[in-house]
N, C-alpha and C. Protein backbone atom coordinates (compact mmCIF):
# COMPACT_ATOMS: atom_id res chain seq x y z
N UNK A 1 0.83 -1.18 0.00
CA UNK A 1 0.00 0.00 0.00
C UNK A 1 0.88 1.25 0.00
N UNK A 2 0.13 2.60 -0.59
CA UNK A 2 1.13 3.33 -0.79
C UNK A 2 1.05 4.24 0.43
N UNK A 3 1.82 5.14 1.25
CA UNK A 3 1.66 6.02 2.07
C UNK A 3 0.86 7.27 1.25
N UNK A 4 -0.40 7.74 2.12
CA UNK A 4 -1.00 8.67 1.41
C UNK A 4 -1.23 9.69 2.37
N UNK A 5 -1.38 10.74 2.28
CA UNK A 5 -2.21 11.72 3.19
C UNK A 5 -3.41 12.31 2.63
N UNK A 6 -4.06 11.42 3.17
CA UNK A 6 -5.82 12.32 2.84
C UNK A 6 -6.36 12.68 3.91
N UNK A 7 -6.63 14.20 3.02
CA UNK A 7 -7.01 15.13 4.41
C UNK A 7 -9.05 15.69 3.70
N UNK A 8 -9.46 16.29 5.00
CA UNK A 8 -10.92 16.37 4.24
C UNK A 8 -11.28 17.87 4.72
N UNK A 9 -11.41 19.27 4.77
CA UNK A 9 -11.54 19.95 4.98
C UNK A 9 -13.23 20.31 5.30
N UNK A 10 -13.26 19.47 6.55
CA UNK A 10 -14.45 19.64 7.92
C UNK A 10 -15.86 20.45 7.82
N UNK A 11 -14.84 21.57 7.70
CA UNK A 11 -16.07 22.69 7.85
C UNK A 11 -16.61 22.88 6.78
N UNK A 12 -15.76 22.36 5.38
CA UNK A 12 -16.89 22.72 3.81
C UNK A 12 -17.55 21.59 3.62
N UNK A 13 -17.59 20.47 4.32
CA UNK A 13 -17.97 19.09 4.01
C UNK A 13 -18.97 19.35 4.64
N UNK A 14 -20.16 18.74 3.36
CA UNK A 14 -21.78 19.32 3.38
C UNK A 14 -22.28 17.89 3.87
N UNK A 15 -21.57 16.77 4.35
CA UNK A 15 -21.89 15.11 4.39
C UNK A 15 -23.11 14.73 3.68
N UNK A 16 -22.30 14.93 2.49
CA UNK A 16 -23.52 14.10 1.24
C UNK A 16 -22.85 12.63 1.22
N UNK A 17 -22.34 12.18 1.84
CA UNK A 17 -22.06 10.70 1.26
C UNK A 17 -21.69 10.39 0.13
N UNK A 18 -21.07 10.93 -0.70
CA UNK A 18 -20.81 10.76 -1.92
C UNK A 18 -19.51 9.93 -1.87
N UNK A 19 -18.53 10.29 -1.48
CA UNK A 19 -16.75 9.95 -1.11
C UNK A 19 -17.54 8.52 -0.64
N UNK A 20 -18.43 8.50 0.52
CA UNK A 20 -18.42 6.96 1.47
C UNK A 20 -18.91 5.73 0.49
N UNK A 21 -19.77 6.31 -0.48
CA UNK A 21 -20.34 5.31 -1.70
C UNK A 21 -19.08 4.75 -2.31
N UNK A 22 -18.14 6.23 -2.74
CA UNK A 22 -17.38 6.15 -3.58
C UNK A 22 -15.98 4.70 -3.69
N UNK A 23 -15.82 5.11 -2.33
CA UNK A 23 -14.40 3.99 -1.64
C UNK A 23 -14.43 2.93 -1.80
N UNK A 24 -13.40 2.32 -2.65
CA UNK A 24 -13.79 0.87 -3.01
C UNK A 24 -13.30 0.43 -2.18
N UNK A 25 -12.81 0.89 -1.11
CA UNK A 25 -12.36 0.13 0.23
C UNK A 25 -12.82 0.40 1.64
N UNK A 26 -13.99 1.37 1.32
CA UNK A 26 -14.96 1.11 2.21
C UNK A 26 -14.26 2.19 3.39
N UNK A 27 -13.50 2.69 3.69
CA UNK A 27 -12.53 3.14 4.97
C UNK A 27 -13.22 3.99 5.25
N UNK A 28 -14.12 5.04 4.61
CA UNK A 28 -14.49 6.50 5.02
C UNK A 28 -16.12 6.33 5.38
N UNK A 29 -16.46 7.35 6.21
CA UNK A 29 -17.73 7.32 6.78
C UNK A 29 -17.92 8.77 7.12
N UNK A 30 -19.27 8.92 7.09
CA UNK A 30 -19.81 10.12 8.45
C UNK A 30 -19.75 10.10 9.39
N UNK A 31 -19.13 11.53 10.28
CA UNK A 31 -18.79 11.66 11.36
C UNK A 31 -20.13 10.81 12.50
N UNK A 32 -19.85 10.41 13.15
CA UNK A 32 -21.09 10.12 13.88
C UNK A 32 -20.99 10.80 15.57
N UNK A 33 -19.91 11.50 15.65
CA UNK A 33 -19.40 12.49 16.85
C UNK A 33 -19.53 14.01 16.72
N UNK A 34 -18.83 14.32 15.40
CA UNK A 34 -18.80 15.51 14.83
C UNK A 34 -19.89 16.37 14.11
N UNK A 35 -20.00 17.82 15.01
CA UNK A 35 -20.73 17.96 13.39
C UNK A 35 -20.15 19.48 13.22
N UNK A 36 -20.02 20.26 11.90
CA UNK A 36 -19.13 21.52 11.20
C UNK A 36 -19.93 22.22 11.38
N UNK A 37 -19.53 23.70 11.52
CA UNK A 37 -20.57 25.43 12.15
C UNK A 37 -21.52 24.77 11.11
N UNK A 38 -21.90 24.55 10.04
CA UNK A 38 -23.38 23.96 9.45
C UNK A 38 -24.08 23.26 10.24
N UNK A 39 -23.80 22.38 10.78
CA UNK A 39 -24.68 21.08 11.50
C UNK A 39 -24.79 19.91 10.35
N UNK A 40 -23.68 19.56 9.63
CA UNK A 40 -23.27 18.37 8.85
C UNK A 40 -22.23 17.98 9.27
N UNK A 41 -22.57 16.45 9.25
CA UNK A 41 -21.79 15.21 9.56
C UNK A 41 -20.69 15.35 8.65
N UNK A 42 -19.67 15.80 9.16
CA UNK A 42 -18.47 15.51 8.11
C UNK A 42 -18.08 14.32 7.62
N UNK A 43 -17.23 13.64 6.51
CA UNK A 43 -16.69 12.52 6.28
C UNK A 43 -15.61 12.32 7.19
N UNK A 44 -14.88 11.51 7.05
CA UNK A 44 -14.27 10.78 7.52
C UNK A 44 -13.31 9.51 7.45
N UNK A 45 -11.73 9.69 7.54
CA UNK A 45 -11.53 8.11 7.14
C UNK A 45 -11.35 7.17 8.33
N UNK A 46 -11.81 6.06 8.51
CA UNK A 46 -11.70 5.17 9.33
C UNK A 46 -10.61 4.65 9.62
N UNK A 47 -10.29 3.97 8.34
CA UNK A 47 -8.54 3.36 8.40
C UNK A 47 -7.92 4.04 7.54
N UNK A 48 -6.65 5.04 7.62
CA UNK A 48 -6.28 6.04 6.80
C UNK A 48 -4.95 4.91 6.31
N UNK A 49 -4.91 3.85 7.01
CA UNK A 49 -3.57 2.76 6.74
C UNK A 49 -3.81 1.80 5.46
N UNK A 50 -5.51 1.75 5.17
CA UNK A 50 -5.87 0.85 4.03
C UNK A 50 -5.96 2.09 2.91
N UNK A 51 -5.68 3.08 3.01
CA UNK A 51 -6.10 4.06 1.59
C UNK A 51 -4.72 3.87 0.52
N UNK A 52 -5.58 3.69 -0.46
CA UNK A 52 -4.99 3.12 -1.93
C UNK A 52 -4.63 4.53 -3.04
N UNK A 53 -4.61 5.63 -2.16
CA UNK A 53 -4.91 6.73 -3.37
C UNK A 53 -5.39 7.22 -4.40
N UNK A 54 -6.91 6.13 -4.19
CA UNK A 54 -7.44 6.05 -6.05
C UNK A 54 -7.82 7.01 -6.14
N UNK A 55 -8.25 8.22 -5.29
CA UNK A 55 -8.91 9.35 -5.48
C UNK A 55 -10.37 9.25 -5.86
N UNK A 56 -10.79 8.22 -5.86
CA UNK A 56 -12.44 7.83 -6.21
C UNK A 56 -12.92 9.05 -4.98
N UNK A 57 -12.50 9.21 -4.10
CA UNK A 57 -13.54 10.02 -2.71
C UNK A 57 -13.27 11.59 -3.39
N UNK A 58 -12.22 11.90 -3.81
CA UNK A 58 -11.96 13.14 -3.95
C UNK A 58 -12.52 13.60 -5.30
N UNK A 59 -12.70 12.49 -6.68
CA UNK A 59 -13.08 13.18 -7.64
C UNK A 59 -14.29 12.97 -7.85
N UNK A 60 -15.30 12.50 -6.66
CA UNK A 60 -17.05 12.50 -6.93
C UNK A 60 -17.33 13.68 -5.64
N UNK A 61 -16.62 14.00 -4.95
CA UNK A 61 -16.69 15.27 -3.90
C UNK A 61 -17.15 16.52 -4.77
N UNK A 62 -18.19 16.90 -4.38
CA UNK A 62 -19.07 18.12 -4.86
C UNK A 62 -18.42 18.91 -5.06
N UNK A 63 -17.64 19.55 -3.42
CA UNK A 63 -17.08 20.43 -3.27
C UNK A 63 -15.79 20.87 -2.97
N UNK A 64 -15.19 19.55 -3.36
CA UNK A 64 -13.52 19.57 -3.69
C UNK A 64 -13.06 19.89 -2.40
N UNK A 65 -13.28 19.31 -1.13
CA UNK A 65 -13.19 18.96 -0.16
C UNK A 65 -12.11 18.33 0.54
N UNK A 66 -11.77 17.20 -0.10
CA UNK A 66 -10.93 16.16 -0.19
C UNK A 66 -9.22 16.49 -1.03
N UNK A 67 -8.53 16.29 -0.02
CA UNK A 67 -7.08 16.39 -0.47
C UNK A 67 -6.21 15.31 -0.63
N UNK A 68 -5.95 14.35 -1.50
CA UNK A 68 -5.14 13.49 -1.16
C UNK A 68 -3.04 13.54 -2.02
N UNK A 69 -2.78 13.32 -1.16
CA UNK A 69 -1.21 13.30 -1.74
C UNK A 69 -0.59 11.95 -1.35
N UNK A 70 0.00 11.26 -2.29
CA UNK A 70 1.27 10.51 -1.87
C UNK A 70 2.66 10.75 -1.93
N UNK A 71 2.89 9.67 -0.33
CA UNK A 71 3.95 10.19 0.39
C UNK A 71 4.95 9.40 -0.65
């Protein structure tokens, strides 16, 4: 697996679920603790150790939300 840093920028994340459909590895979810000055469930990755970098979460993200880089 490759080292990645995906980051999700909280407060613009409208938690449409789109990224959580998206993951073919399933890792990301809605906050179920959190919620952003909106009152939306942000995303979330679960296991940031299984992310594959496909960018599937970042390029169905509405609002370009989602940052990913490999290390």
């Amino acid at each position: 697996m490759a080292n990645v840093n995906l980051t999700i920028d909280a407060e613009r994340c409208k938690g449409c679920g789109l990224c959580v459909r998206a993951c073919p590895k399933k890792i990301m979810s809605l906050s179920k603790t959190k919620l952003n000055s909106k009152g939306y469930r942000p995303s979330e990755v679960t296991e940031p150790e299984k992310c594959v970098a496909c960018a599937s979460c970042a390029l169905t993200c509405p609002d370009s939300v989602i940052t990913i880089v490999k290390l």
